[in-house]
Protein backbone atom coordinates (compact mmCIF):
# COMPACT_ATOMS: atom_id res chain seq x y z
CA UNK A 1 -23.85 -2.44 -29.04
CA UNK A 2 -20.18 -2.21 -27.76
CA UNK A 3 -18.71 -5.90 -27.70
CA UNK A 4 -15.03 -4.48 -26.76
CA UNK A 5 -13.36 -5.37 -23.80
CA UNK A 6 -14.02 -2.95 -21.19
CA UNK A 7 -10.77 -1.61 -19.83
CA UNK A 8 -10.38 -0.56 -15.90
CA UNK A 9 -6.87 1.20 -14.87
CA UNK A 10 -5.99 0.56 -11.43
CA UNK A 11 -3.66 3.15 -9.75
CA UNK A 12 -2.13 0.87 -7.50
CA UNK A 13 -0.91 -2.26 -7.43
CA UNK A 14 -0.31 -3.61 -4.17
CA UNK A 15 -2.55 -5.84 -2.34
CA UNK A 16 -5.90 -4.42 -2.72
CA UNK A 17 -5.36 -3.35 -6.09
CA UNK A 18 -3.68 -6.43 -7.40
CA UNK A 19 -5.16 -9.02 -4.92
CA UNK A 20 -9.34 -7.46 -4.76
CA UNK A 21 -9.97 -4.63 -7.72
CA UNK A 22 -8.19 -6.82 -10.46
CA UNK A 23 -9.38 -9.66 -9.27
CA UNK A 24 -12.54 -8.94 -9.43
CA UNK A 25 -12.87 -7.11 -12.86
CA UNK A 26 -10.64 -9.62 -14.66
CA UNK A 27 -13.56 -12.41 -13.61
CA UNK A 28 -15.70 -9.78 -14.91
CA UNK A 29 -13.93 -9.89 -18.19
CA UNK A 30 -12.24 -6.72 -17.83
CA UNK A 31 -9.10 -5.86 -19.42
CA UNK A 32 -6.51 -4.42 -16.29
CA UNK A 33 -4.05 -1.53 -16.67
CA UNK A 34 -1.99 -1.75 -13.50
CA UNK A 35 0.20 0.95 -12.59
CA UNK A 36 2.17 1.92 -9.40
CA UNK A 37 4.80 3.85 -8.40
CA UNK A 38 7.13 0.79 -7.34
CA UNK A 39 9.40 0.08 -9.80
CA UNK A 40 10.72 -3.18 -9.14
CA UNK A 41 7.21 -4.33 -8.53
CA UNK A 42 6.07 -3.62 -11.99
CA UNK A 43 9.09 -4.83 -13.57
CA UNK A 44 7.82 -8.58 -11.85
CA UNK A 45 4.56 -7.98 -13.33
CA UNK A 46 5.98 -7.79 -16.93
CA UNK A 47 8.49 -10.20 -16.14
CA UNK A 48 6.18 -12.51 -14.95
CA UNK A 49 3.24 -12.02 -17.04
CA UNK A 50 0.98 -13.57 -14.56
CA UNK A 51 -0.06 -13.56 -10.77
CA UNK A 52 -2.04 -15.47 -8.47
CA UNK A 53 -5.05 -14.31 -5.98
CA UNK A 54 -5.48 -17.14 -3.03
CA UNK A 55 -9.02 -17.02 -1.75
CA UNK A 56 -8.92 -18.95 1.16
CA UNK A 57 -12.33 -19.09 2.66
CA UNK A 58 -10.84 -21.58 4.96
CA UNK A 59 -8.66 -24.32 5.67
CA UNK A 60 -10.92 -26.45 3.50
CA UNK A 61 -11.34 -24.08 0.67
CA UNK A 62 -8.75 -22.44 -1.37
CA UNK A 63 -9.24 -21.13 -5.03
CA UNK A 64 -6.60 -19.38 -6.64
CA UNK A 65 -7.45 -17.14 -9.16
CA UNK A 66 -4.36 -16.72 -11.99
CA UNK A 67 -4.67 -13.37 -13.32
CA UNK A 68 -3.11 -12.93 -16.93
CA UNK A 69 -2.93 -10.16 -20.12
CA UNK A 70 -2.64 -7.19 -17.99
CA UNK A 71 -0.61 -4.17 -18.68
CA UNK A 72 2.11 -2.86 -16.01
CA UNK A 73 3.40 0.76 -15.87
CA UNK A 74 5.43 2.61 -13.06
CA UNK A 75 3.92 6.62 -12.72
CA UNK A 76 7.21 7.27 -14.30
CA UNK A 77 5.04 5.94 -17.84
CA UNK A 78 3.29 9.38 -18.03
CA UNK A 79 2.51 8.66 -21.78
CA UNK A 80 1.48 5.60 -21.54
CA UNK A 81 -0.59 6.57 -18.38
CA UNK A 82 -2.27 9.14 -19.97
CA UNK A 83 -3.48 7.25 -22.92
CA UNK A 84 -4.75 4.28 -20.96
CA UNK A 85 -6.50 6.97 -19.05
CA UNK A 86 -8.32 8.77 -22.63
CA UNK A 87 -9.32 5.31 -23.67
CA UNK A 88 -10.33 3.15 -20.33
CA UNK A 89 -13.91 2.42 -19.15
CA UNK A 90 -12.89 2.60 -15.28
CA UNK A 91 -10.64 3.73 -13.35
CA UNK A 92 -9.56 2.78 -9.59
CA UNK A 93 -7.78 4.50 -6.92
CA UNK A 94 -5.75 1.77 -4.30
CA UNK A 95 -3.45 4.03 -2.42
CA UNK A 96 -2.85 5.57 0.78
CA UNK A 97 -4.89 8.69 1.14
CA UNK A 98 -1.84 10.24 1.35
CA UNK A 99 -0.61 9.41 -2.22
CA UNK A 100 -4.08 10.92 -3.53
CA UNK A 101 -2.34 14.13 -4.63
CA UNK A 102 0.16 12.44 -6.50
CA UNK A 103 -1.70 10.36 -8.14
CA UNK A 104 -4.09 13.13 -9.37
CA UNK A 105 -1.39 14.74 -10.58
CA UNK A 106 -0.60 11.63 -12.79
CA UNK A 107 -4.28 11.98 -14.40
CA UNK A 108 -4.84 15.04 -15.28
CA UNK A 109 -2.64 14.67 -19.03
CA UNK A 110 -5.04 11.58 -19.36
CA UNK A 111 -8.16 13.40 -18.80
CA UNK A 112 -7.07 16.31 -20.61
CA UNK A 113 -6.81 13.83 -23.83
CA UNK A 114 -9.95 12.25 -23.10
CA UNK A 115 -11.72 16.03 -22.72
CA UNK A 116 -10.30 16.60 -26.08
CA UNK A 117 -10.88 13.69 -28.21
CA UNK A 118 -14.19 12.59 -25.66
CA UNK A 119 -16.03 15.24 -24.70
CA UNK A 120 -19.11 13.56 -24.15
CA UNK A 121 -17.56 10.15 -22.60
CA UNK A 122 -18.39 9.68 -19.00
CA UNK A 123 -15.76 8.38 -16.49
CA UNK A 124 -16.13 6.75 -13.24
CA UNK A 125 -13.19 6.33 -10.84
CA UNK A 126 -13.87 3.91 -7.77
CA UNK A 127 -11.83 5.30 -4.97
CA UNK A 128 -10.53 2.43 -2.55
CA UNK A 129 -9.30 3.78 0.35
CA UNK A 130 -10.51 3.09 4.16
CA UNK A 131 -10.75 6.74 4.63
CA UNK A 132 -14.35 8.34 5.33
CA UNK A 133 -15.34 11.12 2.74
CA UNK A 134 -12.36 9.59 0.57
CA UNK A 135 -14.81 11.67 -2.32
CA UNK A 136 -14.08 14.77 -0.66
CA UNK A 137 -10.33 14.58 -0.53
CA UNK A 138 -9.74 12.88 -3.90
CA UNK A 139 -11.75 15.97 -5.57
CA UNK A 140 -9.67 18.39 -3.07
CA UNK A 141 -6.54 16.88 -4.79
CA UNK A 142 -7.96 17.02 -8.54
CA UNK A 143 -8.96 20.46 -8.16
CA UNK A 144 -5.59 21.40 -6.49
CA UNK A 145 -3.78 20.00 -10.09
CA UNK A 146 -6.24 20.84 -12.39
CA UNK A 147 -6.85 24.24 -14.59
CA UNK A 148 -10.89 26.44 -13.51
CA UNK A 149 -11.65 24.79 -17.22
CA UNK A 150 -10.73 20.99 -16.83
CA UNK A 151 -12.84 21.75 -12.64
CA UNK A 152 -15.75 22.24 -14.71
CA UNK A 153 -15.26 19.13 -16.87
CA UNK A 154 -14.08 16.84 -13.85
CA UNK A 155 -17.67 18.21 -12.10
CA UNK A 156 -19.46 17.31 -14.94
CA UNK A 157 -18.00 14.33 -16.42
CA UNK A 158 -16.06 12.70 -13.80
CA UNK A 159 -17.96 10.57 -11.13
CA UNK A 160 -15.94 9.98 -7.97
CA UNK A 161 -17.30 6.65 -6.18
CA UNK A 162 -16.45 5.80 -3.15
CA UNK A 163 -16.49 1.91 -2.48
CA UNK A 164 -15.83 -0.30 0.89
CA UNK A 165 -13.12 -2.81 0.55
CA UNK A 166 -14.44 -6.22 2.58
CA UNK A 167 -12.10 -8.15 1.31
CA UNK A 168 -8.85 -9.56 3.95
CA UNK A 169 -5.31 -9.53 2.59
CA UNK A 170 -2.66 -11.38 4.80
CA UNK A 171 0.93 -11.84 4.46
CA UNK A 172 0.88 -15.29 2.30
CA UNK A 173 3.22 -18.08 4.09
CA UNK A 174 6.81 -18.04 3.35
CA UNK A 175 6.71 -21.36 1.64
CA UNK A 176 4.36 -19.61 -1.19
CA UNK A 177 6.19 -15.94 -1.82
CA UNK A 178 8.80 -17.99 -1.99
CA UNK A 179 6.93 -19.79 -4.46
CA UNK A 180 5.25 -17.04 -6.40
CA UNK A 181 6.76 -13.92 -5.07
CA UNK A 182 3.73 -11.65 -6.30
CA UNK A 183 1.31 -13.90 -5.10
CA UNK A 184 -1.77 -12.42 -3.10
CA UNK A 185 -3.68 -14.02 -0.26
CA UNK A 186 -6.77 -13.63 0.71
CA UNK A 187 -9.93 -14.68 2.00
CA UNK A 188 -11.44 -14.30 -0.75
CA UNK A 189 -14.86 -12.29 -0.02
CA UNK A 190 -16.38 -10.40 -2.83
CA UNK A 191 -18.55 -8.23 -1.46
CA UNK A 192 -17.95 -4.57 -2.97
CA UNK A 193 -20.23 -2.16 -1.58
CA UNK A 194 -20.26 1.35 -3.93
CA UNK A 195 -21.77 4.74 -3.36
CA UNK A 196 -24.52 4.15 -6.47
CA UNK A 197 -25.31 7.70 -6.66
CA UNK A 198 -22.21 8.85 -7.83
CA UNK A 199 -21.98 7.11 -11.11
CA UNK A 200 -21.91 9.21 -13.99
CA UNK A 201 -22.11 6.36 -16.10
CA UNK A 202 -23.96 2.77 -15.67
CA UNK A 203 -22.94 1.11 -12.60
CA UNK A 204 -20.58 -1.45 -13.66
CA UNK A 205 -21.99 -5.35 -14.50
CA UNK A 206 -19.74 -6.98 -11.78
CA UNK A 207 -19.96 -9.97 -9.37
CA UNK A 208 -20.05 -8.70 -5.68
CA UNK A 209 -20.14 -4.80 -6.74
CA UNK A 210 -23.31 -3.61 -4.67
CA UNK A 211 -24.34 -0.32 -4.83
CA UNK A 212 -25.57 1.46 -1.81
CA UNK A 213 -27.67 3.94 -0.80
CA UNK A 214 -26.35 5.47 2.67
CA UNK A 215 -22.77 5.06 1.67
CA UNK A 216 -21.18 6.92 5.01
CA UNK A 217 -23.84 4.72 7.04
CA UNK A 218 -22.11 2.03 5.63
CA UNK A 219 -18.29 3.38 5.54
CA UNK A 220 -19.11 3.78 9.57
CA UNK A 221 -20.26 0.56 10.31
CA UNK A 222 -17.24 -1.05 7.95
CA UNK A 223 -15.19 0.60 10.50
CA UNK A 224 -16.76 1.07 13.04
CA UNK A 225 -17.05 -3.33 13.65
CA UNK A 226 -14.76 -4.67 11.42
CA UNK A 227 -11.58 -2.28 11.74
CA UNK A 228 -12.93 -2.18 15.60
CA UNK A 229 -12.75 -5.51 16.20
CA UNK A 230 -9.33 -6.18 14.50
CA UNK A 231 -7.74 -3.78 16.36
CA UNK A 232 -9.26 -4.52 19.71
CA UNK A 233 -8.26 -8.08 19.31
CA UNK A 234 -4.89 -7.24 18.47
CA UNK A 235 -4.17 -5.16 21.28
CA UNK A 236 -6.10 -7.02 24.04
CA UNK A 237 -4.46 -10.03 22.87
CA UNK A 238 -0.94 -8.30 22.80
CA UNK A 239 -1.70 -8.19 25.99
CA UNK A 240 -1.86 -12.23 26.90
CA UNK A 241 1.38 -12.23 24.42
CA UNK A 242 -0.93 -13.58 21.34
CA UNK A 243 0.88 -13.20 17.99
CA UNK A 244 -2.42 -14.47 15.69
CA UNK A 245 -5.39 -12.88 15.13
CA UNK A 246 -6.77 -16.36 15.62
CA UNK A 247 -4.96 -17.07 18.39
CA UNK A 248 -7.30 -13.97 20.24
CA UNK A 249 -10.19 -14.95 19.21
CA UNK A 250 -9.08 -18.43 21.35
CA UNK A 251 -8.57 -16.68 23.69
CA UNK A 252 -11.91 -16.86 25.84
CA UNK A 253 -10.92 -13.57 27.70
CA UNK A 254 -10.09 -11.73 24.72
CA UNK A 255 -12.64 -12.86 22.50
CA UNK A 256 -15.32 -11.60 25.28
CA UNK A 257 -13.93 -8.36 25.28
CA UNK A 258 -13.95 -7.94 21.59
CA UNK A 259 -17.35 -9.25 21.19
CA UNK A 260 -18.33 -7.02 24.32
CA UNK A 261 -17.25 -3.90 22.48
CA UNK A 262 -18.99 -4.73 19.53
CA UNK A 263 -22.06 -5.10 21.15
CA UNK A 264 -21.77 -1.82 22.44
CA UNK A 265 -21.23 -0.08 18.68
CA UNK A 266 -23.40 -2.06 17.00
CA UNK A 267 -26.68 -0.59 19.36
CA UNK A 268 -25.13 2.84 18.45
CA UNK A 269 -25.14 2.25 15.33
CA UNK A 270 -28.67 0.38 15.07
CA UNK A 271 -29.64 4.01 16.51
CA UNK A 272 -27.99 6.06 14.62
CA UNK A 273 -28.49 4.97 11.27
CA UNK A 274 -31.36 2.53 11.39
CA UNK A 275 -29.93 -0.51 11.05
CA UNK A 276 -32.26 -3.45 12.08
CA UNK A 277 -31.25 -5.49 15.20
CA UNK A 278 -31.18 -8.73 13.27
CA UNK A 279 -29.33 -7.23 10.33
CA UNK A 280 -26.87 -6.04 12.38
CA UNK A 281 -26.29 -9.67 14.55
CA UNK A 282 -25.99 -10.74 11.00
CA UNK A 283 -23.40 -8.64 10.46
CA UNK A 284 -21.53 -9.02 13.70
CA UNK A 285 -21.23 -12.72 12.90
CA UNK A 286 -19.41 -12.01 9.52
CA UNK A 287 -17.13 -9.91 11.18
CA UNK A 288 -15.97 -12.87 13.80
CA UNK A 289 -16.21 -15.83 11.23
CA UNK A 290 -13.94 -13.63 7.95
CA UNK A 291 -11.93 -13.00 10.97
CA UNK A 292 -11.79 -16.65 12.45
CA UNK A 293 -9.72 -17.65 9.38
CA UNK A 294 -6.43 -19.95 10.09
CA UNK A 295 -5.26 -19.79 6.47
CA UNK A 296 -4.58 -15.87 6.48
CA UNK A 297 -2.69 -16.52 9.16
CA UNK A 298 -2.79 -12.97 10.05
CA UNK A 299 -0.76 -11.18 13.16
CA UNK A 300 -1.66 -9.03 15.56
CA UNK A 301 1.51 -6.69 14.11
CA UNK A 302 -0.55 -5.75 11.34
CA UNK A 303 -4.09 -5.39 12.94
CA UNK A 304 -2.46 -3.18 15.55
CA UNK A 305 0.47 -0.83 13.39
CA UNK A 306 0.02 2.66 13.97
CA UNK A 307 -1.90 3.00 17.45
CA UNK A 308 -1.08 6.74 17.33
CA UNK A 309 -3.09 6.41 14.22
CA UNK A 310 -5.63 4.10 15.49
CA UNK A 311 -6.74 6.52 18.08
CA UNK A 312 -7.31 9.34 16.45
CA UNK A 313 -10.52 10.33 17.41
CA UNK A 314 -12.79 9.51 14.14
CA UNK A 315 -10.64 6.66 13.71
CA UNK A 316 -12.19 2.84 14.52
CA UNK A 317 -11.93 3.17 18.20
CA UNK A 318 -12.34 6.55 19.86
CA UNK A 319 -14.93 6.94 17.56
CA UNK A 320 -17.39 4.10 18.26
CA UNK A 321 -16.93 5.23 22.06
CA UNK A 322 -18.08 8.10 21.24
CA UNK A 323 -20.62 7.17 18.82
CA UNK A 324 -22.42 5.34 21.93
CA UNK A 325 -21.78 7.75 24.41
CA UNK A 326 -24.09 10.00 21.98
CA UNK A 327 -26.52 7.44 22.33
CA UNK A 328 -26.11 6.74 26.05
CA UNK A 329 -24.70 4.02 25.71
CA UNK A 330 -21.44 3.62 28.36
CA UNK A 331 -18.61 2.33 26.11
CA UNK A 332 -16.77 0.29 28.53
CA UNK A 333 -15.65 -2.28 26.69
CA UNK A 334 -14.62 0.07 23.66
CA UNK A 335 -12.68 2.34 26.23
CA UNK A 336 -10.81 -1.10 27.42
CA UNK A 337 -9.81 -1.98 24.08
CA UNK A 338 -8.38 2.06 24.02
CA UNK A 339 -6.47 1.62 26.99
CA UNK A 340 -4.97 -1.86 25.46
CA UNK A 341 -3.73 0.56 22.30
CA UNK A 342 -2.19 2.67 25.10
CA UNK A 343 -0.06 -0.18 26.09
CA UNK A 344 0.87 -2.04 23.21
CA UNK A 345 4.58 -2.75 22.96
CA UNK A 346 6.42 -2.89 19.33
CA UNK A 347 9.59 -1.37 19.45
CA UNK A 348 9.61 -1.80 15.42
CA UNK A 349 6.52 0.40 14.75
CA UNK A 350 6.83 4.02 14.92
CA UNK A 351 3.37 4.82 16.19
CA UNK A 352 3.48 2.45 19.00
CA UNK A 353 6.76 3.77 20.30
CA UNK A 354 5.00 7.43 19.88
CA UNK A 355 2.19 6.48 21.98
CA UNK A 356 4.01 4.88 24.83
CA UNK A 357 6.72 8.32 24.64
CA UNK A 358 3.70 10.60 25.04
CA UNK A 359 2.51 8.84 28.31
CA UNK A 360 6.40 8.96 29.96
CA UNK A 361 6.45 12.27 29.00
CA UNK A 362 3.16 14.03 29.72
CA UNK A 363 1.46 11.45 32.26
CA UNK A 364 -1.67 9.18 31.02
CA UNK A 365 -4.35 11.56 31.32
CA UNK A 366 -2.97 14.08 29.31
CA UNK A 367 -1.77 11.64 26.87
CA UNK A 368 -5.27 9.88 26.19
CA UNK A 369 -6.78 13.26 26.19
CA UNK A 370 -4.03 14.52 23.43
CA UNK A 371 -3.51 11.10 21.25
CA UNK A 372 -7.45 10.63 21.26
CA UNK A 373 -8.26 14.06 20.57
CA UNK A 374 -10.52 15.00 23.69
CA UNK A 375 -12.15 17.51 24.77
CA UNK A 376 -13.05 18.67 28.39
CA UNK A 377 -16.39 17.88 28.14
CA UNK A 378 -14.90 13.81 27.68
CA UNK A 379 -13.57 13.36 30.78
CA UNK A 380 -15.56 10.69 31.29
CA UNK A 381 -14.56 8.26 28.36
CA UNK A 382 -11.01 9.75 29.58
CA UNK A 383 -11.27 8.46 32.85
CA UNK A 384 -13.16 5.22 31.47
CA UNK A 385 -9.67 4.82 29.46
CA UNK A 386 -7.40 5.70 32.39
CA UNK A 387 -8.80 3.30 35.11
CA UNK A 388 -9.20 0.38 32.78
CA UNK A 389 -5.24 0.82 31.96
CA UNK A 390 -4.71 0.69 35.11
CA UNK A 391 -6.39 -2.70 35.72
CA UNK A 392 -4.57 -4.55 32.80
């Protein structure tokens, strides 16, 4: 029996790599390899040697977690890297989507070593992006680097498991980066939901890791309510001049809408994937009370960056309107929280100011119909969109 340490590298070290992954697997017992592409963030790590996870349930219940004996190394630490990579148990993936081929690229000298010297070792990499199919793309992006002979060991060895991240990271207050500048807040919820089927090796003995069965049933209704709801309560609350998250859900008029609109996915998703009706009221209340959370003091800035993103059509709220549409169900609500997007107002975030230039310049119609991705045979959820941005 192997009574090492298990080792998991984690490509990534901001929030939900530092602050969820590593927190997690060092309670598990894990030894951490942290890298990230930030130099002046790793150089803290091995200055400081330590950081602190907050999980703060609530006002009344805080743990912090004080993570210690990891290893730090910028992508620039290709050697290093790689043999971290030959030797580890796990690896994780908490980037942007877009940094997947980069990051891919950083592996491959590491998985060529462990091919060599390991030709029989299984490897599992848990990809933690919000990004539907992130499976897809991440293999897209190895295959892209990699030589036709290290494709066939990737298929064969390599398991690519894609994972939901439940867990809410907020800015920490001022008085405590100040404090601990690589501090982490959070709310602490350790629910890790993983695609079980695509394990190549044994599905890892960790606290809150659950594996799953339906994982895009699952990566739909992750953002399908709780990315929904966040975003529908920022910009419906932008407009009543809210700057909290918990100051909209307050907000009896905003927190009707929001709950409105999830009541209108969640019966499209109870009939398109089977969920039970009690499971998913079960659900629905999670998503209000890890939301309902005064200590994360989190803003509806962040909940709301990137409309232009935001309302893409498969993104978290064009595509529960259309999700219920399919289903017959009218998506009024979901269509008001659209037309809030349409007129949220942040002159500091790119997207915003994209969305708002693409109405003065084409007219709304043809802006809802271009930003949301449309087609024709929409008009209805268009016009839905249109009139209620006309009302607010």
């Amino acid at each position: 029996m192997n009574t090492q340490q298990p080792t998991i590298v984690i490509l990534g070290a901001g929030r939900i790599g530092r602050g969820f992954v590593a927190d997690l697997f060092d309670a598990a017992g894990y030894r951490l390899v942290l890298v990230d592409q930030s130099a002046e963030l790793v150089a803290a790590l091995r200055a400081a040697g330590r950081y602190s996870v907050v999980c703060a349930e609530n006002a009344e219940r805080r743990h912090d977690h004080v993570i210690t004996g990891y290893d730090a190394y910028t992508t620039g630490h290709r050697d290093d890297i790689a043999r971290a990579v030959a030797t580890a148990d796990l690896l994780a993936v908490a980037v942007f989507p877009g940094d997947f081929g980069a990051v891919a690229h950083n592996l491959l000298s590491g998985l060529a070593q462990r091919r060599e010297k390991r030709p029989d070792a299984t490897l599992d990499i848990l990809l933690c992006a919000n990004l539907c199919h992130a499976a897809t793309h991440f293999r897209d992006a190895l295959d892209a680097a990699a030589t036709e002979e290290m494709r066939a060991y990737l298929d064969d060895r390599v398991g690519l498991v894609e994972s939901l991240v439940m867990r809410m990271v907020a800015d920490p207050p001022a008085a405590e980066r100040e404090r601990e500048p690589l501090l982490v807040w959070t709310n602490g919820l350790a629910q890790f939901p993983v695609d079980g089927s695509a394990f190549r090796g044994p599905l890892p003995d960790v606290p809150g890791l659950r594996s799953v069965n339906d994982m895009r049933a699952e990566e739909t209704r992750k953002l399908y309510t709780y990315n929904m709801c966040h975003a529908a309560l920022a910009y419906l609350g932008s407009l009543r001049g809210h700057d909290l998250t918990v100051d909209c859900l307050a907000d009896p008029w905003v927190r009707a809408e929001a709950e409105a609109a999830l009541d209108e996915i969640s019966r499209a998703l109870q009939a398109e994937y089977g969920f039970a009706p009690d499971e998913m009221a079960r659900w629905n209340a999670g998503v209000i009370a890890q939301t309902d959370n005064p200590t994360l003091g989190d803003r509806v800035a962040r909940h709301g960056a990137d409309p232009r993103r935001k309302l893409k059509r498969s993104d978290r709220l064009v595509g529960p309107a259309l999700l219920a549409r399919t289903h017959g169900i009218p998506p009024v609500y979901l269509a008001r929280a659209i037309a809030a997007a349409f007129r949220f107002r942040n002159p500091d975030d790119p997207g915003a100011v994209y969305v708002r230039e693409r109405v003065a310049a084409i007219g709304l119609p043809a802006a809802v119909a271009e930003v949301c991705e449309l087609t024709s045979e929409e008009d209805a959820l268009q016009a839905l969109i249109c009139e209620a941005y006309e009302t607010f």
